[in-house]
N, C-alpha and C. Protein backbone atom coordinates (compact mmCIF):
# COMPACT_ATOMS: atom_id res chain seq x y z
N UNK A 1 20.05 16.33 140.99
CA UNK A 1 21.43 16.77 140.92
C UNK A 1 21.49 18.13 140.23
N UNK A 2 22.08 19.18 140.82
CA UNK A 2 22.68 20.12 140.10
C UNK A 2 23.34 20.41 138.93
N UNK A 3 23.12 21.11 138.35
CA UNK A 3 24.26 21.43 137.20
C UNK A 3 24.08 23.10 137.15
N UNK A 4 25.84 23.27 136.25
CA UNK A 4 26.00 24.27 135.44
C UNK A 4 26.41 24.34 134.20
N UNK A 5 26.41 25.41 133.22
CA UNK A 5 26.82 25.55 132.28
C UNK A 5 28.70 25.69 131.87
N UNK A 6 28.87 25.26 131.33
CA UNK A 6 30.48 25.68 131.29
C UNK A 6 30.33 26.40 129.91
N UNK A 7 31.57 28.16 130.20
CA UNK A 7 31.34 28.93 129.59
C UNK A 7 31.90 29.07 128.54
N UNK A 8 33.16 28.13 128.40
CA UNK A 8 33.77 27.75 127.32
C UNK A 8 33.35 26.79 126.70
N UNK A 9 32.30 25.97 126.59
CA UNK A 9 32.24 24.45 125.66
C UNK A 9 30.54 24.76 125.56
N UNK A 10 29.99 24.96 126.13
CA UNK A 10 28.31 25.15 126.91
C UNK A 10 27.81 24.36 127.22
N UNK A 11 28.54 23.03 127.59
CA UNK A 11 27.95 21.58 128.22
C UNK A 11 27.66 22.13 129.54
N UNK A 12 26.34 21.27 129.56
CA UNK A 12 25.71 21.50 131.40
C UNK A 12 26.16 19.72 132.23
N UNK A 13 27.03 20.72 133.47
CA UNK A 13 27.85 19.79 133.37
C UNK A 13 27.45 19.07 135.25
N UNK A 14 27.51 18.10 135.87
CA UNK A 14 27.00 18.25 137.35
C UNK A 14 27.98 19.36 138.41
N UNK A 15 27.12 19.82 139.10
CA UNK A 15 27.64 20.90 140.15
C UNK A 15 27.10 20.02 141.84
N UNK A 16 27.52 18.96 142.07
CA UNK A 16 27.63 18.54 143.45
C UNK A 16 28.16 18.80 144.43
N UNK A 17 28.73 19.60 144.93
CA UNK A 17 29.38 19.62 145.64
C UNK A 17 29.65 20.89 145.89
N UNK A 18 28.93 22.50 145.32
CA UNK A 18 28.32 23.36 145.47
C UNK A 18 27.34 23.47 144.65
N UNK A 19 26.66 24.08 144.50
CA UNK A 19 25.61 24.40 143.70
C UNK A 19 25.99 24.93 142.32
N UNK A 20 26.93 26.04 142.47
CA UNK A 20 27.19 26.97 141.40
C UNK A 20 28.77 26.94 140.64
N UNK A 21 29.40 25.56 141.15
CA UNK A 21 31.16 25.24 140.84
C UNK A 21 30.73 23.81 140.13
N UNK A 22 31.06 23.48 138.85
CA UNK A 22 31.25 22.41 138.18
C UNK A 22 32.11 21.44 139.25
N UNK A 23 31.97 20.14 139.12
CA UNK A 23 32.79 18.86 140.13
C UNK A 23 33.70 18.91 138.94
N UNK A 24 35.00 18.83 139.64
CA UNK A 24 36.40 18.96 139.06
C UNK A 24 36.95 19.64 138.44
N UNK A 25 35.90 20.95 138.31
CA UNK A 25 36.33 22.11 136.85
C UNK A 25 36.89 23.31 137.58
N UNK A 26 36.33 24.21 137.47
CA UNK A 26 36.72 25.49 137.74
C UNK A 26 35.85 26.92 137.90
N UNK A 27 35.90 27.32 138.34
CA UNK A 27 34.64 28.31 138.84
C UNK A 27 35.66 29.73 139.73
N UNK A 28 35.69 31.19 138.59
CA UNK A 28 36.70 32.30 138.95
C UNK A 28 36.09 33.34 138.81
N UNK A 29 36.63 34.58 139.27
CA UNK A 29 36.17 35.83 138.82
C UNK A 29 37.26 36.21 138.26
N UNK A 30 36.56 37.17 136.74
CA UNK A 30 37.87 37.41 135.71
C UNK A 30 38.03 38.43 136.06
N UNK A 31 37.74 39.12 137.12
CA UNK A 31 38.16 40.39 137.50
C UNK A 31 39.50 40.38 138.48
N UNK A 32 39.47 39.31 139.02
CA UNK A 32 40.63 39.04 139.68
C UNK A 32 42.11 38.78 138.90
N UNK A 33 41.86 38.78 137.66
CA UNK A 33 43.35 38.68 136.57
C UNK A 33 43.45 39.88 136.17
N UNK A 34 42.53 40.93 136.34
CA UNK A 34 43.35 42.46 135.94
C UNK A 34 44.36 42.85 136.88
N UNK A 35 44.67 44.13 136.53
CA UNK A 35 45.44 45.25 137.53
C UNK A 35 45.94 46.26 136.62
N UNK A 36 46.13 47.44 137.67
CA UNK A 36 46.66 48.38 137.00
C UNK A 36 47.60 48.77 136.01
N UNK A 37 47.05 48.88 134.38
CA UNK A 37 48.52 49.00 133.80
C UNK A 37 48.21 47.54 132.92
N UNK A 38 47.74 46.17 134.14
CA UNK A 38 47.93 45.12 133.30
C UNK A 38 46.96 44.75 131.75
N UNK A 39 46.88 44.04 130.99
CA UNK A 39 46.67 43.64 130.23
C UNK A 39 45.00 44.51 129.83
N UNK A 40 43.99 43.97 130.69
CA UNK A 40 42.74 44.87 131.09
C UNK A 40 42.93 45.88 131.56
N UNK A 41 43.66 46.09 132.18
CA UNK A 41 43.92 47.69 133.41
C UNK A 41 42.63 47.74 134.06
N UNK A 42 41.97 46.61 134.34
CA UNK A 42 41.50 46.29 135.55
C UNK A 42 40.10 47.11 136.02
N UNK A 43 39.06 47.49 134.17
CA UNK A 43 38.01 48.43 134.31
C UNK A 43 37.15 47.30 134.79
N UNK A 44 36.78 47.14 136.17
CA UNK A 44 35.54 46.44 136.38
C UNK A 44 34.31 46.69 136.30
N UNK A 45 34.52 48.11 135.69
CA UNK A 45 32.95 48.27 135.53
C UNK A 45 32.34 47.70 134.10
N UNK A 46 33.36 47.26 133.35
CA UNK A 46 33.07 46.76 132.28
C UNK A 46 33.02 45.20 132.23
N UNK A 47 33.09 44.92 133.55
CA UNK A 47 32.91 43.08 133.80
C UNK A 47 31.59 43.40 134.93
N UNK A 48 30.68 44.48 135.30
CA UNK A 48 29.92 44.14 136.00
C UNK A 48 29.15 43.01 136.01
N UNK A 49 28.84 42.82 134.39
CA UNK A 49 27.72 41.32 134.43
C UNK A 49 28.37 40.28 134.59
N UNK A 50 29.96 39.86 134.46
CA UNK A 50 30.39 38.11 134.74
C UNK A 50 30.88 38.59 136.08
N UNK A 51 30.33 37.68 136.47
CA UNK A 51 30.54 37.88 138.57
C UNK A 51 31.54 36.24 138.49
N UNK A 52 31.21 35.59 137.61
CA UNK A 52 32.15 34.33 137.39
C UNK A 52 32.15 33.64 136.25
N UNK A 53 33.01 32.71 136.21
CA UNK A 53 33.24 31.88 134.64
C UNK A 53 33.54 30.62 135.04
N UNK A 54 32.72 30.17 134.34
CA UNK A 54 33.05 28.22 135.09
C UNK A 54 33.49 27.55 133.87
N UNK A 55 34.15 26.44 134.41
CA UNK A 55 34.69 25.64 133.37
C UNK A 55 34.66 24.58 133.75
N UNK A 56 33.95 23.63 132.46
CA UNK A 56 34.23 22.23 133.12
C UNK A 56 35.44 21.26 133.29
N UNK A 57 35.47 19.92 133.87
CA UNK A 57 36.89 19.64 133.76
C UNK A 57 37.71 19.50 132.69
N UNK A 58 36.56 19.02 131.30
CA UNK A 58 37.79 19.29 130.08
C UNK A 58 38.34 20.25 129.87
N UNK A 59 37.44 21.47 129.51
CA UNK A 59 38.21 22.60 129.25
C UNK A 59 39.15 22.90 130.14
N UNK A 60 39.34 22.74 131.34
CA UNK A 60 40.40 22.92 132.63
C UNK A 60 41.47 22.11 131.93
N UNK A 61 41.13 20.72 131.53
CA UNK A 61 42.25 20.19 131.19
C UNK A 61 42.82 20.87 129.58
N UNK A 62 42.22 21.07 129.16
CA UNK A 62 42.56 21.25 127.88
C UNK A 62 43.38 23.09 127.66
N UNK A 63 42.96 23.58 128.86
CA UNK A 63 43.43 25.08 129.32
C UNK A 63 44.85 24.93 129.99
N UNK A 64 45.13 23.91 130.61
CA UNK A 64 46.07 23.66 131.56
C UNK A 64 47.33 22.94 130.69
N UNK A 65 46.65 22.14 130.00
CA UNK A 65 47.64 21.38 128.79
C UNK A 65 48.09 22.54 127.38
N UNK A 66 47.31 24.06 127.17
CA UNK A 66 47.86 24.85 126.41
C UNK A 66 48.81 25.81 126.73
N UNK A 67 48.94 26.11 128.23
CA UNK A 67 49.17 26.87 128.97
C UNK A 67 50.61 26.59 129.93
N UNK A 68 52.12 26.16 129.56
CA UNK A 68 52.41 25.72 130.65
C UNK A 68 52.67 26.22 131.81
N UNK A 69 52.45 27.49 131.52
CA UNK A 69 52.48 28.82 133.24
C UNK A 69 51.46 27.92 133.96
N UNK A 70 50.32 27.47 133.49
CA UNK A 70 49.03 26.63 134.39
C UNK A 70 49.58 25.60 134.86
N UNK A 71 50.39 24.94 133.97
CA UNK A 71 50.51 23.28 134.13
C UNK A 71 51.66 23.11 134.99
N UNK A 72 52.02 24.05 135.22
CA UNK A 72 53.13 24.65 136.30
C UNK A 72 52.93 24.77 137.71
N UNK A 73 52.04 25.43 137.74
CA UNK A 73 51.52 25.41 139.19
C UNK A 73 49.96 24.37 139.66
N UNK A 74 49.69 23.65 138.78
CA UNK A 74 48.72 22.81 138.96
C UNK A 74 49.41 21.30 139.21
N UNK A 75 49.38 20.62 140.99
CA UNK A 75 50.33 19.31 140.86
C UNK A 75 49.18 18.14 140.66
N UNK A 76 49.94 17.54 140.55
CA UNK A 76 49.24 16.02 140.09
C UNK A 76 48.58 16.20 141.88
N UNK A 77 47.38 15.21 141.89
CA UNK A 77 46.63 15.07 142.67
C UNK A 77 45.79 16.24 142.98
N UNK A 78 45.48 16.72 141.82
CA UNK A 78 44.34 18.24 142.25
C UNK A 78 42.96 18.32 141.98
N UNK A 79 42.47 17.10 141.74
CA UNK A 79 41.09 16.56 142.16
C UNK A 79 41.12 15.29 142.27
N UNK A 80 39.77 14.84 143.00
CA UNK A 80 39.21 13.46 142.95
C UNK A 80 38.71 12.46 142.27
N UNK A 81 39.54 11.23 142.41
CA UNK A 81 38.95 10.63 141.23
C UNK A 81 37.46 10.06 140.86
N UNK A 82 36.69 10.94 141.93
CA UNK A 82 35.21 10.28 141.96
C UNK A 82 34.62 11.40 142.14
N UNK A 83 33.56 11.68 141.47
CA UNK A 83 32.42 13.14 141.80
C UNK A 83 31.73 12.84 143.16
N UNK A 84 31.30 13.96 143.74
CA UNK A 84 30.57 14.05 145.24
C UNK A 84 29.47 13.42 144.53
N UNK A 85 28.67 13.42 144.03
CA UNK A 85 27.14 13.03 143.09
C UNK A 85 27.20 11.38 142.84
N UNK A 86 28.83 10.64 143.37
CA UNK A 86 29.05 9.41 143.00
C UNK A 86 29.35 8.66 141.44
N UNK A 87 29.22 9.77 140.63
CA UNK A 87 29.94 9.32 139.48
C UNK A 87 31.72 9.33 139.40
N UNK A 88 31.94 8.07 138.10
CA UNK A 88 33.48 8.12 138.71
C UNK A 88 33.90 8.36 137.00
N UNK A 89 34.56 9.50 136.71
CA UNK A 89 35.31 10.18 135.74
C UNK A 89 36.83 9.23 135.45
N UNK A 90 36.97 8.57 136.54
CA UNK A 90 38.19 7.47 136.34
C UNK A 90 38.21 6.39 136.59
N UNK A 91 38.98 5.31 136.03
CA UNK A 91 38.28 3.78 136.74
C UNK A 91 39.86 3.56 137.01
N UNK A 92 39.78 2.14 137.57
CA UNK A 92 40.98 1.26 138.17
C UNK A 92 42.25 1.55 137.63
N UNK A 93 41.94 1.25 136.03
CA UNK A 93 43.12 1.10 135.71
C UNK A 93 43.12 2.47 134.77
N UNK A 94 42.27 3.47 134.35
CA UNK A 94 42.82 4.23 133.63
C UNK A 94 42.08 5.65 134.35
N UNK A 95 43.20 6.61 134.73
CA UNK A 95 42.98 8.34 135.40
C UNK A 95 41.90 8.95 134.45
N UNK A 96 41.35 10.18 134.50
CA UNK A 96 40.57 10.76 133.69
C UNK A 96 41.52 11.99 133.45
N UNK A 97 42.04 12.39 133.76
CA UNK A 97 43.31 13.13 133.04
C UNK A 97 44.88 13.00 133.94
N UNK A 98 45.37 13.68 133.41
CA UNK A 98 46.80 13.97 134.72
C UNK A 98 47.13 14.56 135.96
N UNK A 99 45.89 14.82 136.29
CA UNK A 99 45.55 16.06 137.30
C UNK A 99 44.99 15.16 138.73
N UNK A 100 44.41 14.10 138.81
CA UNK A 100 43.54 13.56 139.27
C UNK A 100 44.24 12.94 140.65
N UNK A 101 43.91 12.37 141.58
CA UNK A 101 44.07 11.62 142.50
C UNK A 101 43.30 10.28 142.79
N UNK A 102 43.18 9.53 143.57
CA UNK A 102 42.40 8.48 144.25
C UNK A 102 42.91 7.48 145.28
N UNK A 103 42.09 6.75 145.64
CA UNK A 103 42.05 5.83 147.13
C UNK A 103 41.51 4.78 146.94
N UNK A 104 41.74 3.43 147.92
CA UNK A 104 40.95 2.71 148.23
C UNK A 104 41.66 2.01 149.46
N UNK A 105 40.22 1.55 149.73
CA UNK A 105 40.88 1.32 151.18
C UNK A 105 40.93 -0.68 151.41
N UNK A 106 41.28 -1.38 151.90
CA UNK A 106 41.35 -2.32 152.61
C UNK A 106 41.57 -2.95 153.51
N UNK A 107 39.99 -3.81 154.09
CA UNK A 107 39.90 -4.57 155.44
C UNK A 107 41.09 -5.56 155.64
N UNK A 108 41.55 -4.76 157.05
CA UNK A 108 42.73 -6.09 157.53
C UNK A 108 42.17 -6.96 158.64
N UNK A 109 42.83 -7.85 159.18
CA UNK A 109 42.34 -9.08 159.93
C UNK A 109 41.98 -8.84 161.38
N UNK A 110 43.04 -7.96 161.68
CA UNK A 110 43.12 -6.98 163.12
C UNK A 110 41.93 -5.69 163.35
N UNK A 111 40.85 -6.09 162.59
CA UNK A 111 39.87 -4.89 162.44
C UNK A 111 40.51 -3.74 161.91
N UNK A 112 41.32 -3.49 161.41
CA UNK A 112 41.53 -1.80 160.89
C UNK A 112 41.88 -1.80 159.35
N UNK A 113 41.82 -0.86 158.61
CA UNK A 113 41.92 -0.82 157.36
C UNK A 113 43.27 0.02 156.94
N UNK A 114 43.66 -0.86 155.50
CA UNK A 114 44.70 0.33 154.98
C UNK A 114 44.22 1.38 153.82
N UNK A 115 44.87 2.43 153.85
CA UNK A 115 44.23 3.13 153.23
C UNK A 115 45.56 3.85 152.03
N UNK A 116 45.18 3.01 150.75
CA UNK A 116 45.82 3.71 149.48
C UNK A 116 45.73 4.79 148.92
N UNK A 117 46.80 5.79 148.97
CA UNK A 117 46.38 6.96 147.97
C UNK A 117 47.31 7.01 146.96
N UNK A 118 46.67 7.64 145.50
CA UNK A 118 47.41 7.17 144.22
C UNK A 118 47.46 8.84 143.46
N UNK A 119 48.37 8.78 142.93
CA UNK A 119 48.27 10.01 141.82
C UNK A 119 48.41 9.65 140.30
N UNK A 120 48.23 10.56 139.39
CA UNK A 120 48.88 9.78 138.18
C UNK A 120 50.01 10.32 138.17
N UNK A 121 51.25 9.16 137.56
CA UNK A 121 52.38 9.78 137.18
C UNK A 121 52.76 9.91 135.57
N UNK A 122 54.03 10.60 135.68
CA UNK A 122 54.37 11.23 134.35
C UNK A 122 53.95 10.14 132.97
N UNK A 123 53.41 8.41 133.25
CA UNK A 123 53.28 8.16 132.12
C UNK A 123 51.48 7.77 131.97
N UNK A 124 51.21 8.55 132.90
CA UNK A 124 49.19 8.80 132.45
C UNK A 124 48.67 7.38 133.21
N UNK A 125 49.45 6.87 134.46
CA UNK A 125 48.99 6.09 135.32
C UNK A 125 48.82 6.11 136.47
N UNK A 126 48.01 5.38 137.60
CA UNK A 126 48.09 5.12 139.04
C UNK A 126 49.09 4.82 139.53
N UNK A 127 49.80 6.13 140.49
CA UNK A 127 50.79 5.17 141.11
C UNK A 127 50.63 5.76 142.62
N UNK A 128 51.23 4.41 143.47
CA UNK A 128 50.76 4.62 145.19
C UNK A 128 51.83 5.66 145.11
N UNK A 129 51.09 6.47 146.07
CA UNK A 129 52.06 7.26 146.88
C UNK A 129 52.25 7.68 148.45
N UNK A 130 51.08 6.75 148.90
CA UNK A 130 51.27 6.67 150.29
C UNK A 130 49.96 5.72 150.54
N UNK A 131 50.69 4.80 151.93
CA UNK A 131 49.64 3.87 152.49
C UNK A 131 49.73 4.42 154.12
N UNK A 132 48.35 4.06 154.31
CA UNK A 132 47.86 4.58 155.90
C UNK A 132 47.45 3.30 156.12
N UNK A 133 47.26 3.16 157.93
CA UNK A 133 46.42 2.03 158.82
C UNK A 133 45.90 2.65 159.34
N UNK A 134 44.30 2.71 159.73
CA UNK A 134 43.71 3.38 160.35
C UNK A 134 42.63 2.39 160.91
């Protein structure tokens, strides 16, 4: 299994699901938050060496929960509640943060399955928010 470093905490954390993007975190170029005038005024020659900045999912959460401009545009269901690598960051009854999503599916009698999808809601739980037959 893969990993990376996260650049805020320095835990090496699994990267499944690309090689070089933490599972559930965050992976940016900080060159993309300048501009002219703005805050940096946007000298990239002085970011030549970070080509990116990864973060794992705590710090995402813990960035997103300081930040409410973030927590603003980030909706509930904006990752999975299971890593590609098959580890699960959330179980049945309790989300791994507020951000998260999940599924499960069940065999019906007629051969086809239903299929649950859940988000957490505003009080840090699973709740359905849509069933499929497929």
């Amino acid at each position: 299994m893969n990993t990376v470093t996260c650049d805020n905490c320095g835990r090496d954390v699994p990267a499944g699901t690309q090689d070089t993007c933490p599972d559930n975190g965050w992976s940016f170029d900080p060159r993309r938050f300048g501009y002219y005038g703005g805050f940096d005024d946007n000298f990239a020659e002085l970011l030549e060496d970070v080509a990116e900045v990864t973060m794992c999912h705590e710090c995402v959460v813990s960035l997103i929960e300081a930040f409410p401009a973030f927590k603003k545009h980030v909706t509930r269901g904006g990752h999975p509640s299971i890593n590609w690598n098959g580890e699960q960051p959330c179980t049945e009854t309790k989300p791994c943060c507020n951000y998260c999503w999940g599924w499960s599916a069940e065999d019906r009698d007629d051969g086809k399955s239903t299929i649950n999808t859940y988000v957490v809601n505003d009080a840090g739980e699973w709740e359905l928010v849509r069933t499929h037959i497929q």
